[in-house]
N, C-alpha and C. Protein backbone atom coordinates (compact mmCIF):
# COMPACT_ATOMS: atom_id res chain seq x y z
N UNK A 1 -219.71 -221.05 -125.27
CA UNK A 1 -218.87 -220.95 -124.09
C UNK A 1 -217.51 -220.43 -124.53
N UNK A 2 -216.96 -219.67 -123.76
CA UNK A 2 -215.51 -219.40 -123.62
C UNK A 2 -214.86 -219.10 -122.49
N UNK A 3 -213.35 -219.68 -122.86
CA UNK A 3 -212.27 -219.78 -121.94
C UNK A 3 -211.65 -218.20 -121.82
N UNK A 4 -211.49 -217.64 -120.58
CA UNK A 4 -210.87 -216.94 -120.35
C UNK A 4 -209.21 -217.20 -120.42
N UNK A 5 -208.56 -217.98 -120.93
CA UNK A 5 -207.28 -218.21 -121.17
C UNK A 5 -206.55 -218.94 -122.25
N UNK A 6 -208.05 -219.05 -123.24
CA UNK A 6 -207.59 -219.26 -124.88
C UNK A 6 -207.03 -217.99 -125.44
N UNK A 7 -205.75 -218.42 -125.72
CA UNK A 7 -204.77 -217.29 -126.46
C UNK A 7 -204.68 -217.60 -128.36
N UNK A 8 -205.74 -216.49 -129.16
CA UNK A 8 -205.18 -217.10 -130.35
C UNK A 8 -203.68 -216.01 -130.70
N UNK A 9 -203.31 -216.51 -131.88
CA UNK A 9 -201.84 -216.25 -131.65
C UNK A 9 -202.23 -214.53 -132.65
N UNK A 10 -201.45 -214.01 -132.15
CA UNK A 10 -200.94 -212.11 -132.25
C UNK A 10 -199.90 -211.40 -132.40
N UNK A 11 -200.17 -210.49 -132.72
CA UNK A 11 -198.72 -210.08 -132.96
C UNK A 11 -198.23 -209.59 -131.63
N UNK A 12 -197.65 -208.29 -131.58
CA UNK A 12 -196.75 -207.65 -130.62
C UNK A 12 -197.90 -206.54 -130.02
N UNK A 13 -199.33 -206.32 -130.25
CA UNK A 13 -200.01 -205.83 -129.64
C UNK A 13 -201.01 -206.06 -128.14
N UNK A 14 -201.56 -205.33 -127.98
CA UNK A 14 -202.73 -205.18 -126.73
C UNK A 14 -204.18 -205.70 -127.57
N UNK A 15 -204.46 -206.90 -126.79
CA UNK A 15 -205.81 -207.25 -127.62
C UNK A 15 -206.55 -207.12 -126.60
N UNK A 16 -207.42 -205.93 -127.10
CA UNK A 16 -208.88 -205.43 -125.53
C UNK A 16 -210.34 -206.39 -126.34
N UNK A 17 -210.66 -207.44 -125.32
CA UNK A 17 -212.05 -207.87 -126.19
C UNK A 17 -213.19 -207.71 -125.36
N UNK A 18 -214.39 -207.56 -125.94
CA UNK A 18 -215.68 -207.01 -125.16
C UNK A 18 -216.18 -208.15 -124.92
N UNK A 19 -216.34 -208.69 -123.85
CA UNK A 19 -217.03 -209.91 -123.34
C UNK A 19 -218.30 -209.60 -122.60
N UNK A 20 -218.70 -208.73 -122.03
CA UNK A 20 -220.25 -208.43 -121.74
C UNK A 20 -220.69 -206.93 -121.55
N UNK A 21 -222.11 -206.81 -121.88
CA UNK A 21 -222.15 -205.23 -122.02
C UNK A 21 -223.60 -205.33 -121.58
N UNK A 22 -223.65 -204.67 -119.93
CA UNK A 22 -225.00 -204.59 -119.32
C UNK A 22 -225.44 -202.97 -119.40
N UNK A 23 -226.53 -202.63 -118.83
CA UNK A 23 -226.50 -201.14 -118.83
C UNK A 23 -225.82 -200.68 -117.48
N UNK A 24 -224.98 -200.12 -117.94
CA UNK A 24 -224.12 -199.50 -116.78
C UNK A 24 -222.63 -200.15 -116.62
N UNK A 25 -222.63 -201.37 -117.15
CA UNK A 25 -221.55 -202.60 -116.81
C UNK A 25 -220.76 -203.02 -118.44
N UNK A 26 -219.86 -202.82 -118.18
CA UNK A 26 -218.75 -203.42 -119.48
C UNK A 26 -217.61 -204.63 -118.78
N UNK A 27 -217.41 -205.28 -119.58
CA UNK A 27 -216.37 -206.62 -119.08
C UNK A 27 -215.42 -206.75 -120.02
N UNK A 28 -214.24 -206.28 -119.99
CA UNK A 28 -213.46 -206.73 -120.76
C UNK A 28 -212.40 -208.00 -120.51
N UNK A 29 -211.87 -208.50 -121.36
CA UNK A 29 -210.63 -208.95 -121.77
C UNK A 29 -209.55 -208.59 -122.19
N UNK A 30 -208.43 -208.44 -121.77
CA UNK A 30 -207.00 -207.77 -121.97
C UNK A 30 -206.06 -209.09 -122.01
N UNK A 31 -205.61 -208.79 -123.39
CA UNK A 31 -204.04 -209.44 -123.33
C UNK A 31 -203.02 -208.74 -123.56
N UNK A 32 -202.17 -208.14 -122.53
CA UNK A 32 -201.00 -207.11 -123.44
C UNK A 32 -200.25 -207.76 -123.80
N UNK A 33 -199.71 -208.98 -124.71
CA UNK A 33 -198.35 -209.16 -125.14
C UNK A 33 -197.37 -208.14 -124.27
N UNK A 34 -197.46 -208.40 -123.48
CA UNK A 34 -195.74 -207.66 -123.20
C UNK A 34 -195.80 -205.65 -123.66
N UNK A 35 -196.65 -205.24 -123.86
CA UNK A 35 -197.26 -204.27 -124.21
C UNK A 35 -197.81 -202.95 -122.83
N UNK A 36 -196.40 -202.27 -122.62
CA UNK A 36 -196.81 -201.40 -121.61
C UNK A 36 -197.93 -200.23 -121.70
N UNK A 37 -198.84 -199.27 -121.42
CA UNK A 37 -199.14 -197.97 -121.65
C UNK A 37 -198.21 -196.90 -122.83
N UNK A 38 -198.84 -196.67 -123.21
CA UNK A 38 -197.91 -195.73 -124.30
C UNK A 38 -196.93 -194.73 -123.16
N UNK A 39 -195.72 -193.86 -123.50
CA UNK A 39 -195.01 -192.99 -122.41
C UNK A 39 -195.37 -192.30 -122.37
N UNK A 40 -195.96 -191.14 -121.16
CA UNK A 40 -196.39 -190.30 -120.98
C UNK A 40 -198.26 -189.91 -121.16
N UNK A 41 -198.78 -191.49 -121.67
CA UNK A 41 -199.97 -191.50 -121.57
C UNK A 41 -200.67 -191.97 -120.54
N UNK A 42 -201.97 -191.24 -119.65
CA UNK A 42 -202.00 -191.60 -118.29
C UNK A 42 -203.94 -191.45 -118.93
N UNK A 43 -204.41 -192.88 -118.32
CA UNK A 43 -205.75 -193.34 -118.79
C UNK A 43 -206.82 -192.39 -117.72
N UNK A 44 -207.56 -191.70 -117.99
CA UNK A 44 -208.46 -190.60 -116.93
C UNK A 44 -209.77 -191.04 -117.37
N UNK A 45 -210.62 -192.02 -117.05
CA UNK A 45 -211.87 -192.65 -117.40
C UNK A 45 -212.73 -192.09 -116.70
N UNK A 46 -214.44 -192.44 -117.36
CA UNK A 46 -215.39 -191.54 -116.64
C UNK A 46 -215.99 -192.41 -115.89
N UNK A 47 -215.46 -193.93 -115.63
CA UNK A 47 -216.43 -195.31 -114.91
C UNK A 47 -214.91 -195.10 -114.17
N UNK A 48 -215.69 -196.17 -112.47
CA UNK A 48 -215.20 -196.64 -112.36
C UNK A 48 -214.24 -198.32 -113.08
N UNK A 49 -213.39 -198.78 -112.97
CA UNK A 49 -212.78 -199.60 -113.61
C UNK A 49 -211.80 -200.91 -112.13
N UNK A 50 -212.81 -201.53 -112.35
CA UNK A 50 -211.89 -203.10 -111.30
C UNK A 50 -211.63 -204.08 -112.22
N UNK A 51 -210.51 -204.05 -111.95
CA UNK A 51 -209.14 -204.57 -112.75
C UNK A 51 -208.91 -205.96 -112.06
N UNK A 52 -208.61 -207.29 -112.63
CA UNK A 52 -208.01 -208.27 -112.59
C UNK A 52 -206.89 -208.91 -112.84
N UNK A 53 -205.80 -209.17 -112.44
CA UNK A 53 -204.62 -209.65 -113.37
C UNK A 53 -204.53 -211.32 -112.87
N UNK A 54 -205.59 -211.85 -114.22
CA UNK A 54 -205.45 -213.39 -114.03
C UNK A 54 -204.47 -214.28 -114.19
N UNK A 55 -203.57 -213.60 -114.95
CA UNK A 55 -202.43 -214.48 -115.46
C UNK A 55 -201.08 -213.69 -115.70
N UNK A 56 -200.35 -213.71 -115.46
CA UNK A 56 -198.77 -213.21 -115.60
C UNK A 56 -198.52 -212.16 -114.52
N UNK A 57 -197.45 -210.57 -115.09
CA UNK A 57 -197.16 -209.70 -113.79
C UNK A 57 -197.18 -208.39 -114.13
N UNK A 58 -197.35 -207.43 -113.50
CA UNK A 58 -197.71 -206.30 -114.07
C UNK A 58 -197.60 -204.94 -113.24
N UNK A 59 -197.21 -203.82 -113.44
CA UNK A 59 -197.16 -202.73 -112.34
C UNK A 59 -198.34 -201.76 -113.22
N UNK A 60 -199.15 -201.06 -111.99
CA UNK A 60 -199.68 -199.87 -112.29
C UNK A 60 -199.18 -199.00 -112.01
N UNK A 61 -199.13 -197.88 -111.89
CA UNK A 61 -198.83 -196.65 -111.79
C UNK A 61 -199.84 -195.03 -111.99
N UNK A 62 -199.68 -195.19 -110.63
CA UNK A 62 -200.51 -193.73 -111.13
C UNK A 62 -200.15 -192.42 -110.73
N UNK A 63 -200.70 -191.60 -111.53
CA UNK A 63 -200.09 -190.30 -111.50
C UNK A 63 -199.77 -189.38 -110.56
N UNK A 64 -200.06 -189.65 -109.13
CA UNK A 64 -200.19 -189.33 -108.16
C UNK A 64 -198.64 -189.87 -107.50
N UNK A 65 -198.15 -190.67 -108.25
CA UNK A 65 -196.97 -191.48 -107.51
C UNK A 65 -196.83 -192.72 -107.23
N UNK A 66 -197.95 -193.09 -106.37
CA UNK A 66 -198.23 -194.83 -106.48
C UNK A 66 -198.04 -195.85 -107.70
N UNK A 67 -197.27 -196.77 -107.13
CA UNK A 67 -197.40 -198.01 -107.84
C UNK A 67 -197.63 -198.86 -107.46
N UNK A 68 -198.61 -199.89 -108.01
CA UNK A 68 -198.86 -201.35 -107.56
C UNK A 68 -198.33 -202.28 -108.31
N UNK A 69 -197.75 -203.44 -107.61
CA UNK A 69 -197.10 -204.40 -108.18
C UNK A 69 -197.82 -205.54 -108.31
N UNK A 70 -198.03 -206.05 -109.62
CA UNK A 70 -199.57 -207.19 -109.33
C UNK A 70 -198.37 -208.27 -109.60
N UNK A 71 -199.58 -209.35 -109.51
CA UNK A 71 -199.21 -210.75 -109.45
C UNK A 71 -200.56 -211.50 -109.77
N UNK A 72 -200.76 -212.50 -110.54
CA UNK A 72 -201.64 -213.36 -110.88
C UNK A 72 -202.49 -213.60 -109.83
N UNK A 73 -203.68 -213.14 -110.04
CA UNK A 73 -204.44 -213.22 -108.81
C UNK A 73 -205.30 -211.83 -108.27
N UNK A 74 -204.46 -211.18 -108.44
CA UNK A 74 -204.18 -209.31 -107.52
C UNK A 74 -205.28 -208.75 -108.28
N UNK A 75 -206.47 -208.12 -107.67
CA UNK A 75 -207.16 -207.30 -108.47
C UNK A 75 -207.29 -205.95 -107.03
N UNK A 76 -208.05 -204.85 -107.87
CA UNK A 76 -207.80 -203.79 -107.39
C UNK A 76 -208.97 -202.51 -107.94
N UNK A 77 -209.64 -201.89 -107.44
CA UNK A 77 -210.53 -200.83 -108.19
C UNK A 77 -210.19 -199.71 -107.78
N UNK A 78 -210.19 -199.04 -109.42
CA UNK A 78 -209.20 -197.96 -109.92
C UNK A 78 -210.66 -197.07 -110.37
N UNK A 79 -211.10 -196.07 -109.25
CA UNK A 79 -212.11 -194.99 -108.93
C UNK A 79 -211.91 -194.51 -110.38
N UNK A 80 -212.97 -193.47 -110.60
CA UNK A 80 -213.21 -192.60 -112.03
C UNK A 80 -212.06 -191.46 -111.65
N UNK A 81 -211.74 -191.19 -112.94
CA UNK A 81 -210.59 -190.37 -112.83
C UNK A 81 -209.67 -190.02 -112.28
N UNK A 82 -209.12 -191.33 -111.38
CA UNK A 82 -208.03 -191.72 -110.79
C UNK A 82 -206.77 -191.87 -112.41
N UNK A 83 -206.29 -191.17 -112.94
CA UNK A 83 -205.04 -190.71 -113.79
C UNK A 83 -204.08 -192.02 -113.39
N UNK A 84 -203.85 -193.29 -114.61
CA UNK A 84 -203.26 -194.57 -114.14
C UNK A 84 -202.24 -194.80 -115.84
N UNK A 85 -201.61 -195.77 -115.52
CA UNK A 85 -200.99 -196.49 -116.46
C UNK A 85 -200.55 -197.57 -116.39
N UNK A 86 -200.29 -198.39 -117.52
CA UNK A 86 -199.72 -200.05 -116.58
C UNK A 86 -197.86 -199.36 -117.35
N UNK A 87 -197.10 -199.58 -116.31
CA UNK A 87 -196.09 -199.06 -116.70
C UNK A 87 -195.13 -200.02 -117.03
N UNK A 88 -194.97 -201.48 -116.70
CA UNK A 88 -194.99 -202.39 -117.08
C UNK A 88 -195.41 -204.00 -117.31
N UNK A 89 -195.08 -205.05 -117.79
CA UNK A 89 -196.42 -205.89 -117.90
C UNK A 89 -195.61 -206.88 -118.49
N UNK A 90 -196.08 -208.49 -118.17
CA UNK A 90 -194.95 -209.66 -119.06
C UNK A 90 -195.90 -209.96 -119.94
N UNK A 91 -195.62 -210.63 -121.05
CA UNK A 91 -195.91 -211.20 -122.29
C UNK A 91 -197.20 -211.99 -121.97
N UNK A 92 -197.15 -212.37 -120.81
CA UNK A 92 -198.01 -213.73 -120.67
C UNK A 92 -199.57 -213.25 -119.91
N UNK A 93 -199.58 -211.74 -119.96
CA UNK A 93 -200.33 -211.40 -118.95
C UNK A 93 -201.87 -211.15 -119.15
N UNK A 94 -202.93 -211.64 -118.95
CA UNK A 94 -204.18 -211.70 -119.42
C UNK A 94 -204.81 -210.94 -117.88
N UNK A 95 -205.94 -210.14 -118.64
CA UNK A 95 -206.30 -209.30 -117.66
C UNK A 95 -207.70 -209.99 -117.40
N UNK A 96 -208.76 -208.89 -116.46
CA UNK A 96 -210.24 -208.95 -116.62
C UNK A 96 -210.34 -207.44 -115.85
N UNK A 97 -211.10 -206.67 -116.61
CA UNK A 97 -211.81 -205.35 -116.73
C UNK A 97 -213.06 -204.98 -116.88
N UNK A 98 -213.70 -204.69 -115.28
CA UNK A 98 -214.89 -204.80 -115.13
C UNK A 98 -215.15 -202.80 -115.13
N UNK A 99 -215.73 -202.24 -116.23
CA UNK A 99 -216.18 -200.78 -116.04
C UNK A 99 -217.59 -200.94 -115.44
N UNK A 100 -217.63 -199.43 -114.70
CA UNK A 100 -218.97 -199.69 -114.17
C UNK A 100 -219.34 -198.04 -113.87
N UNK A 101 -220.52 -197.69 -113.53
CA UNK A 101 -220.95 -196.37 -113.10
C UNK A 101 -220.77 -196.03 -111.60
């Protein structure tokens, strides 16, 4: 069994962990430490991607102009090759990242 909100301790990075892998279906885990999108890097995936922000706060941004302002709780699905970034994000913020076809 595991907790979706056991934090072991890290440095100053983005820890992405693979928590299930169906055919067609990926589940991740995201912790950004405080860890925005690189600048000027904008994520263009070939799955769709529904996004969770279980814990802390976070803005997306996408290339189009839009931004969403999350809040613990806030999830949202981010179509295939919808051009995104998290532009910023608090320390405390644990994700869930469901890819899919």
């Amino acid at each position: 069994m595991s907790n979706l909100f056991q934090i072991y301790p890290t440095t100053n990075v983005e820890v992405i962990e693979d928590r299930l892998q169906l055919d067609g279906v990926k589940i991740e885990r995201i912790i950004s430490n405080g860890q925005p999108s690189p600048a000027n890097v904008w994520y263009d995936q070939e799955q769709d991607e529904w996004v969770l922000l279980a814990q802390g706060t976070a803005t997306l941004e996408f290339k189009h102009g839009e931004k969403k302002e999350m809040q613990a709780g806030d999830y949202l699905l981010i179509p295939s090759h919808l051009k995104h970034r998290v532009s910023e994000v608090s320390r405390d913020a644990v994700w869930l990242a469901v890819h899919c076809r």
